[in-house]
C-alpha atoms as a PDB file:
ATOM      1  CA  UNK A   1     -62.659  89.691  44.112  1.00  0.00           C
ATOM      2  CA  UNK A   2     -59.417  89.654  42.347  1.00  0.00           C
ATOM      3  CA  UNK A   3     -58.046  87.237  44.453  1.00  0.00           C
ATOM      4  CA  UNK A   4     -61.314  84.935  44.059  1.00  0.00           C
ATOM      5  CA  UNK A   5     -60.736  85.157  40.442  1.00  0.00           C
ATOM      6  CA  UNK A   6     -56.903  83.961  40.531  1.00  0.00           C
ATOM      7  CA  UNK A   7     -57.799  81.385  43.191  1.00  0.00           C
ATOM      8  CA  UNK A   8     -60.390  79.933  41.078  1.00  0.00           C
ATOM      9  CA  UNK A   9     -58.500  80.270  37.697  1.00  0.00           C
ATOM     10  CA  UNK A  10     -55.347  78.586  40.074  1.00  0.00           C
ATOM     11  CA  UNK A  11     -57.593  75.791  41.761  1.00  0.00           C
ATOM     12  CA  UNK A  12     -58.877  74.818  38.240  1.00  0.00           C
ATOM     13  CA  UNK A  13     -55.617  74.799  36.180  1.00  0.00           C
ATOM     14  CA  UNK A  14     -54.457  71.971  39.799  1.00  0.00           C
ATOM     15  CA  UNK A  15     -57.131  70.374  38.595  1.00  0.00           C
ATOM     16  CA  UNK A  16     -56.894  70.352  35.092  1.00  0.00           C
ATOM     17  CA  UNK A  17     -53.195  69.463  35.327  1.00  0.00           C
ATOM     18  CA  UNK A  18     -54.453  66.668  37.570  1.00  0.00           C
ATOM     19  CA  UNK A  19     -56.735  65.459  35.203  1.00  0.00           C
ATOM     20  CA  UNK A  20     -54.046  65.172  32.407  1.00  0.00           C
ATOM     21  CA  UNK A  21     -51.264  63.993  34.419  1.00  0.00           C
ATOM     22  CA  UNK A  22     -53.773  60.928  35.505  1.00  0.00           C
ATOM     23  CA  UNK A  23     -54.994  60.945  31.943  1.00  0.00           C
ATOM     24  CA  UNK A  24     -51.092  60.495  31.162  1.00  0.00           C
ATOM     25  CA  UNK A  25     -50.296  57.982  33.629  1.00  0.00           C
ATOM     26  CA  UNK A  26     -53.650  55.900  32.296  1.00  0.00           C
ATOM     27  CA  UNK A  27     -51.800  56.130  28.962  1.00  0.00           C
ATOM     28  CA  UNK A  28     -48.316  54.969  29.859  1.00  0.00           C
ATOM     29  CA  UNK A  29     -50.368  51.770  31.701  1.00  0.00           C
ATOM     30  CA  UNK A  30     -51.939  50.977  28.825  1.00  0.00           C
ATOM     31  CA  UNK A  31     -49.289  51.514  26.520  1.00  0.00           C
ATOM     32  CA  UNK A  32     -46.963  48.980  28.390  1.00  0.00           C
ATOM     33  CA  UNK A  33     -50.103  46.462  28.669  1.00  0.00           C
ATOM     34  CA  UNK A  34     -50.323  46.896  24.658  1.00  0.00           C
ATOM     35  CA  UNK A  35     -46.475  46.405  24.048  1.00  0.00           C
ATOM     36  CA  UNK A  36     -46.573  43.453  26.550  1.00  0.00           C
ATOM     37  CA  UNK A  37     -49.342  41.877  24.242  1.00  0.00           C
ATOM     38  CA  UNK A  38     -47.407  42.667  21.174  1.00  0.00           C
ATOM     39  CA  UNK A  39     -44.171  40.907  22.686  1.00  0.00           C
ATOM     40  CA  UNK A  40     -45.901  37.775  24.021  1.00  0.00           C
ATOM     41  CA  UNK A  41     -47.767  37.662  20.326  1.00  0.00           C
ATOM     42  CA  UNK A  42     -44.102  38.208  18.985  1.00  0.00           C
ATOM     43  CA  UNK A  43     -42.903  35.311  20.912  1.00  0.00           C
ATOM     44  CA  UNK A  44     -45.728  32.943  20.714  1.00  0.00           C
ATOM     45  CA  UNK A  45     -45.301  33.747  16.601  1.00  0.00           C
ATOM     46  CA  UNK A  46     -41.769  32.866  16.665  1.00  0.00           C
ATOM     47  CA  UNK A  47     -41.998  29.501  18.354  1.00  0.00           C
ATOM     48  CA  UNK A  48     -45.056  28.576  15.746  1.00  0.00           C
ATOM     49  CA  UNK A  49     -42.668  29.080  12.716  1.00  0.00           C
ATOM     50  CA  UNK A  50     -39.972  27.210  14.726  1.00  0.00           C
ATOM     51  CA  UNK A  51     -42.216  24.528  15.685  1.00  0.00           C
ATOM     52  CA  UNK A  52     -43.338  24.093  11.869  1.00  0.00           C
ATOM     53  CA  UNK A  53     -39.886  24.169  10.258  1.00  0.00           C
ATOM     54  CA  UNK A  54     -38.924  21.143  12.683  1.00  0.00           C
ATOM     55  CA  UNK A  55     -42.437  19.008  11.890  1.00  0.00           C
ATOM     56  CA  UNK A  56     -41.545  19.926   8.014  1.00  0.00           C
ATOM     57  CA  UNK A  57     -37.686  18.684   8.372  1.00  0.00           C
ATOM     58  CA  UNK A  58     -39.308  16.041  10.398  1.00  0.00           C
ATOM     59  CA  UNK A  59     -41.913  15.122   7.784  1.00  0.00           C
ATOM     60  CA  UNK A  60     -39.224  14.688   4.642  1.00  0.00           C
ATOM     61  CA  UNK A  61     -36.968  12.758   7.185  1.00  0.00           C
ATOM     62  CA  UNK A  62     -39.752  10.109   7.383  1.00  0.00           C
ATOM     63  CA  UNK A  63     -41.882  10.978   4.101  1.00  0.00           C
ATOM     64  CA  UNK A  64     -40.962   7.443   2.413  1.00  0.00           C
ATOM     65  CA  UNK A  65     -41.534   5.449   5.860  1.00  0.00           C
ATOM     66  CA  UNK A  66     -44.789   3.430   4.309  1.00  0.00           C
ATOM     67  CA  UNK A  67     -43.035   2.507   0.732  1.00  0.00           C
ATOM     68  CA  UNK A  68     -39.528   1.913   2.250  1.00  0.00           C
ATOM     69  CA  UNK A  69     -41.676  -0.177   5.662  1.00  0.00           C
ATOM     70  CA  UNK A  70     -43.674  -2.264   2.757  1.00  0.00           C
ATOM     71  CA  UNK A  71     -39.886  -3.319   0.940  1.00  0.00           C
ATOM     72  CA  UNK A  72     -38.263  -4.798   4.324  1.00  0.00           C
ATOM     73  CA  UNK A  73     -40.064  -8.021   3.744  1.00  0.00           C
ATOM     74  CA  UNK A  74     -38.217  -8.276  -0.146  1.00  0.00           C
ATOM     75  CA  UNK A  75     -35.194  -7.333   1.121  1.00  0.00           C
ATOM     76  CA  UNK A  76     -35.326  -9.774   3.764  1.00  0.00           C
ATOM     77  CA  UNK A  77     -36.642 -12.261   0.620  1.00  0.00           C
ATOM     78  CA  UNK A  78     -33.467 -11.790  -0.813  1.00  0.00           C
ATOM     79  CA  UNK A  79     -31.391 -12.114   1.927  1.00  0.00           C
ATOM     80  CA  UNK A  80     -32.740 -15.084   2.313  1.00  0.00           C
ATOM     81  CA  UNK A  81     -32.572 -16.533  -1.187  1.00  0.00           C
ATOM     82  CA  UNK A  82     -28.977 -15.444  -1.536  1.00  0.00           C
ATOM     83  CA  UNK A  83     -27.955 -17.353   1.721  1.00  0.00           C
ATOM     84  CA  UNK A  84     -29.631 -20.506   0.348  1.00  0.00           C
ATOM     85  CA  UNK A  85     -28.351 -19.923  -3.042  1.00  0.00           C
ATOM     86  CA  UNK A  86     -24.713 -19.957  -1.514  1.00  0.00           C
ATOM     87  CA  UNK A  87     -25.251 -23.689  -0.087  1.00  0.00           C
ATOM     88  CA  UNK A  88     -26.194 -25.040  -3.602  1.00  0.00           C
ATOM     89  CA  UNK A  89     -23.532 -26.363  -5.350  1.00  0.00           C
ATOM     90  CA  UNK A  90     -23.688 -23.945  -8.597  1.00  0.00           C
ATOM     91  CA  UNK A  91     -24.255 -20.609  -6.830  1.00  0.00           C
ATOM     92  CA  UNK A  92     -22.200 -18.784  -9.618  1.00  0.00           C
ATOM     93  CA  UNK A  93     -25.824 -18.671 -11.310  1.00  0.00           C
ATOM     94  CA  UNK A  94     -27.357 -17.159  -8.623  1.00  0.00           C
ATOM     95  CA  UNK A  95     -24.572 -13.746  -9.495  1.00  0.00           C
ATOM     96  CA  UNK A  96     -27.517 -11.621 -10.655  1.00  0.00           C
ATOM     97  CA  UNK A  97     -30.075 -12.087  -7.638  1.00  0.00           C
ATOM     98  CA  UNK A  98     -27.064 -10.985  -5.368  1.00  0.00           C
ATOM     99  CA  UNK A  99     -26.450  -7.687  -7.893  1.00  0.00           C
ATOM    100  CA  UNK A 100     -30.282  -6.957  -7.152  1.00  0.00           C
ATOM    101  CA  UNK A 101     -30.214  -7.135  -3.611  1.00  0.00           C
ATOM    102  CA  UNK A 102     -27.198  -5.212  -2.999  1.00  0.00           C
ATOM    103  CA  UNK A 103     -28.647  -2.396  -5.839  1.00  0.00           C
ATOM    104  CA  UNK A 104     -32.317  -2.401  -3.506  1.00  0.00           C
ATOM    105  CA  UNK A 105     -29.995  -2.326  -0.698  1.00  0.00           C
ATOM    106  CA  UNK A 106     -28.225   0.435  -1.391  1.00  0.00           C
ATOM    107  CA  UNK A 107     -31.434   2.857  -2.832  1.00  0.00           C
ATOM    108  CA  UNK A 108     -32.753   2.024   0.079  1.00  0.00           C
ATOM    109  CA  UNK A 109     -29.670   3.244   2.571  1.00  0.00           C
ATOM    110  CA  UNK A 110     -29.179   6.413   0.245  1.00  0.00           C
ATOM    111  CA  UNK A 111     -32.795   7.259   1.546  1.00  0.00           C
ATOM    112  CA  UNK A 112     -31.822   6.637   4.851  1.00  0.00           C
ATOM    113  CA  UNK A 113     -32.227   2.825   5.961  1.00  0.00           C
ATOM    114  CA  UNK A 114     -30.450   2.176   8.766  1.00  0.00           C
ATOM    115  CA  UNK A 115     -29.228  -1.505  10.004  1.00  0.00           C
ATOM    116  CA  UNK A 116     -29.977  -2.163  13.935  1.00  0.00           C
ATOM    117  CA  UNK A 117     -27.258  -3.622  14.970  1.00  0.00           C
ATOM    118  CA  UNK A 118     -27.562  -6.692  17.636  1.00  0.00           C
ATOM    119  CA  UNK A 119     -25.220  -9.430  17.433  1.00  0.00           C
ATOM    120  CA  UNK A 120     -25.808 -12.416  19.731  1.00  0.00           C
ATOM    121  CA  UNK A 121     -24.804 -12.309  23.406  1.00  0.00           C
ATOM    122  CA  UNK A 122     -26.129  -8.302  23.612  1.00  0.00           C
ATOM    123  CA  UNK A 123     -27.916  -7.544  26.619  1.00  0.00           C
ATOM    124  CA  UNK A 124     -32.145  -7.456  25.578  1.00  0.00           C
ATOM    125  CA  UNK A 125     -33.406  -3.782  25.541  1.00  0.00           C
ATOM    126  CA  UNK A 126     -37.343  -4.019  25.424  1.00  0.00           C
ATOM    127  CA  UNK A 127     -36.989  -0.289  23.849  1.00  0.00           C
ATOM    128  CA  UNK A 128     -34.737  -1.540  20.917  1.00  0.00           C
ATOM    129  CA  UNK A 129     -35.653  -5.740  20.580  1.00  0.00           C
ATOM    130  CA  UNK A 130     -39.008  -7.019  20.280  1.00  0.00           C
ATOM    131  CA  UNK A 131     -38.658 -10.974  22.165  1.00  0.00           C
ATOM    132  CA  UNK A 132     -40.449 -13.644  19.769  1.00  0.00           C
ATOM    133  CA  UNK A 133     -39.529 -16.532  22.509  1.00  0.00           C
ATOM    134  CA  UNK A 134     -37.399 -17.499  25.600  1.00  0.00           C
ATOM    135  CA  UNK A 135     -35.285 -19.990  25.812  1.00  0.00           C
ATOM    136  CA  UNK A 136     -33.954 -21.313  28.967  1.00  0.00           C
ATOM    137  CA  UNK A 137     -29.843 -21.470  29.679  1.00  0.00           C
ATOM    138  CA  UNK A 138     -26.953 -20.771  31.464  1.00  0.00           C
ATOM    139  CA  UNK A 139     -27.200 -18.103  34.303  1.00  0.00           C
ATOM    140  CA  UNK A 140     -24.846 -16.249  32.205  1.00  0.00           C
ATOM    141  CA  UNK A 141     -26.748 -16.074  28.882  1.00  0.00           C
ATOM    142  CA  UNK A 142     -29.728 -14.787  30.989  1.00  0.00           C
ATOM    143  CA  UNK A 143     -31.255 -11.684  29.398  1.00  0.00           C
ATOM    144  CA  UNK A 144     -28.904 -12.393  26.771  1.00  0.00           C
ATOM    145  CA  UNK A 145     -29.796 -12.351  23.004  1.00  0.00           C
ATOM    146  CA  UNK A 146     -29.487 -16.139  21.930  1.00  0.00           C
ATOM    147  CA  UNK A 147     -30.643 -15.530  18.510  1.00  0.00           C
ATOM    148  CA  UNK A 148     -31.907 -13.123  15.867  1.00  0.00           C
ATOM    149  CA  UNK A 149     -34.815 -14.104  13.422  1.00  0.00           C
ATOM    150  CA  UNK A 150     -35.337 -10.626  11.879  1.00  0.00           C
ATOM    151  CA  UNK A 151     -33.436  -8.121  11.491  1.00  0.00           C
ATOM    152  CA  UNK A 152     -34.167  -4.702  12.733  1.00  0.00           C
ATOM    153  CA  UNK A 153     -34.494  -1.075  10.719  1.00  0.00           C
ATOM    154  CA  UNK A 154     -34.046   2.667  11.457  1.00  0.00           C
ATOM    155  CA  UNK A 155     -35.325   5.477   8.926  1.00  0.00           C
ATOM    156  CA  UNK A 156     -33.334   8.854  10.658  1.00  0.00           C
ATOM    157  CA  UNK A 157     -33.525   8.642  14.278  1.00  0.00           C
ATOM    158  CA  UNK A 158     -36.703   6.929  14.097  1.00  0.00           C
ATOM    159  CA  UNK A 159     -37.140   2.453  14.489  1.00  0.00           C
ATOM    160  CA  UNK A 160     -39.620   1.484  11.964  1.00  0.00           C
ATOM    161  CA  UNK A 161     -39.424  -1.848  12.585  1.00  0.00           C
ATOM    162  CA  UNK A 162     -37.364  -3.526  15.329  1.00  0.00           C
ATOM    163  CA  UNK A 163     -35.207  -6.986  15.451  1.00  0.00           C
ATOM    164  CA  UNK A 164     -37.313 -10.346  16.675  1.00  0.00           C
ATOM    165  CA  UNK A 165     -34.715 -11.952  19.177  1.00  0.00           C
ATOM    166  CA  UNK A 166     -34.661 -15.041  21.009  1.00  0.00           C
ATOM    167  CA  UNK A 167     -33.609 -14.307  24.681  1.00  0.00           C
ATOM    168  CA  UNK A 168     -32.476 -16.591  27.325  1.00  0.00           C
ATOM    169  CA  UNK A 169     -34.098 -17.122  30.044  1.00  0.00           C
END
């Protein structure tokens, strides 16, 4: 009856250890499930603030776009006027509308305006020249920029308005 006794006593500490080793293992699973959750939160947490610091960089970059976008057309006024005022024959009077423009000119590239620059004869690039017309010529002025009727502007990296070009055709 002893033996009964220590079998039984044996039998259920197998079982008992059984029980808690599985118990154990159930653990572990669940604690690597748990820090597998915690590391893809960890990561997907990391990329959110990275993702928001570049939109936020991004938005100051371009935060003037609409006021600097609505002066293009009075800079391109006094471009104009100055070019015209050069042909008449007392343009020394015309001294103070050239100190203007160049002041707008400059606020204006201090906030990051950027000149496209396309010279005639440049290959077109629909990505970079918007076409107003085509003119037909030479074989070798084909594709070719003939002539520029507005002038083209980048604020940062990003075209906010692009150059109207004549191509050849």
């Amino acid at each position: 009856m002893a033996k009964k006794t220590v079998n039984k006593k044996q039998s259920k500490s197998k079982s008992n250890t059984n029980k808690v080793e599985n118990q154990i293992n159930d653990l572990k699973t669940e604690l690597k499930e748990e820090e597998d959750k915690y590391l893809r939160l960890f990561a997907e947490f990391e990329n959110y603030k990275k993702r928001t610091t570049k939109e936020r960089i991004e938005l100051y970059k371009t935060a003037g776009q609409e006021v600097i976008g609505s002066l293009l057309p009075v800079l391109d006024d006094f471009s104009r006027a100055i070019k015209e005022s050069k042909k008449m024959k007392n343009s020394s009077d015309f001294i103070g509308l050239e100190l203007i423009y160049n002041k707008l000119n400059d606020i204006l590239k201090t906030n990051g305006l950027l000149d496209l620059e396309v010279h005639k004869g440049d290959s077109f690039d629909p990505d970079l020249h918007e076409a107003i017309s085509q003119i037909k010529t030479d074989k070798k002025d084909s594709g070719k920029i003939i002539d520029i009727i507005e002038k083209g502007y980048k604020l940062g990296d990003k075209i906010i308005r692009f150059p109207k070009v004549v191509v050849g055709q």
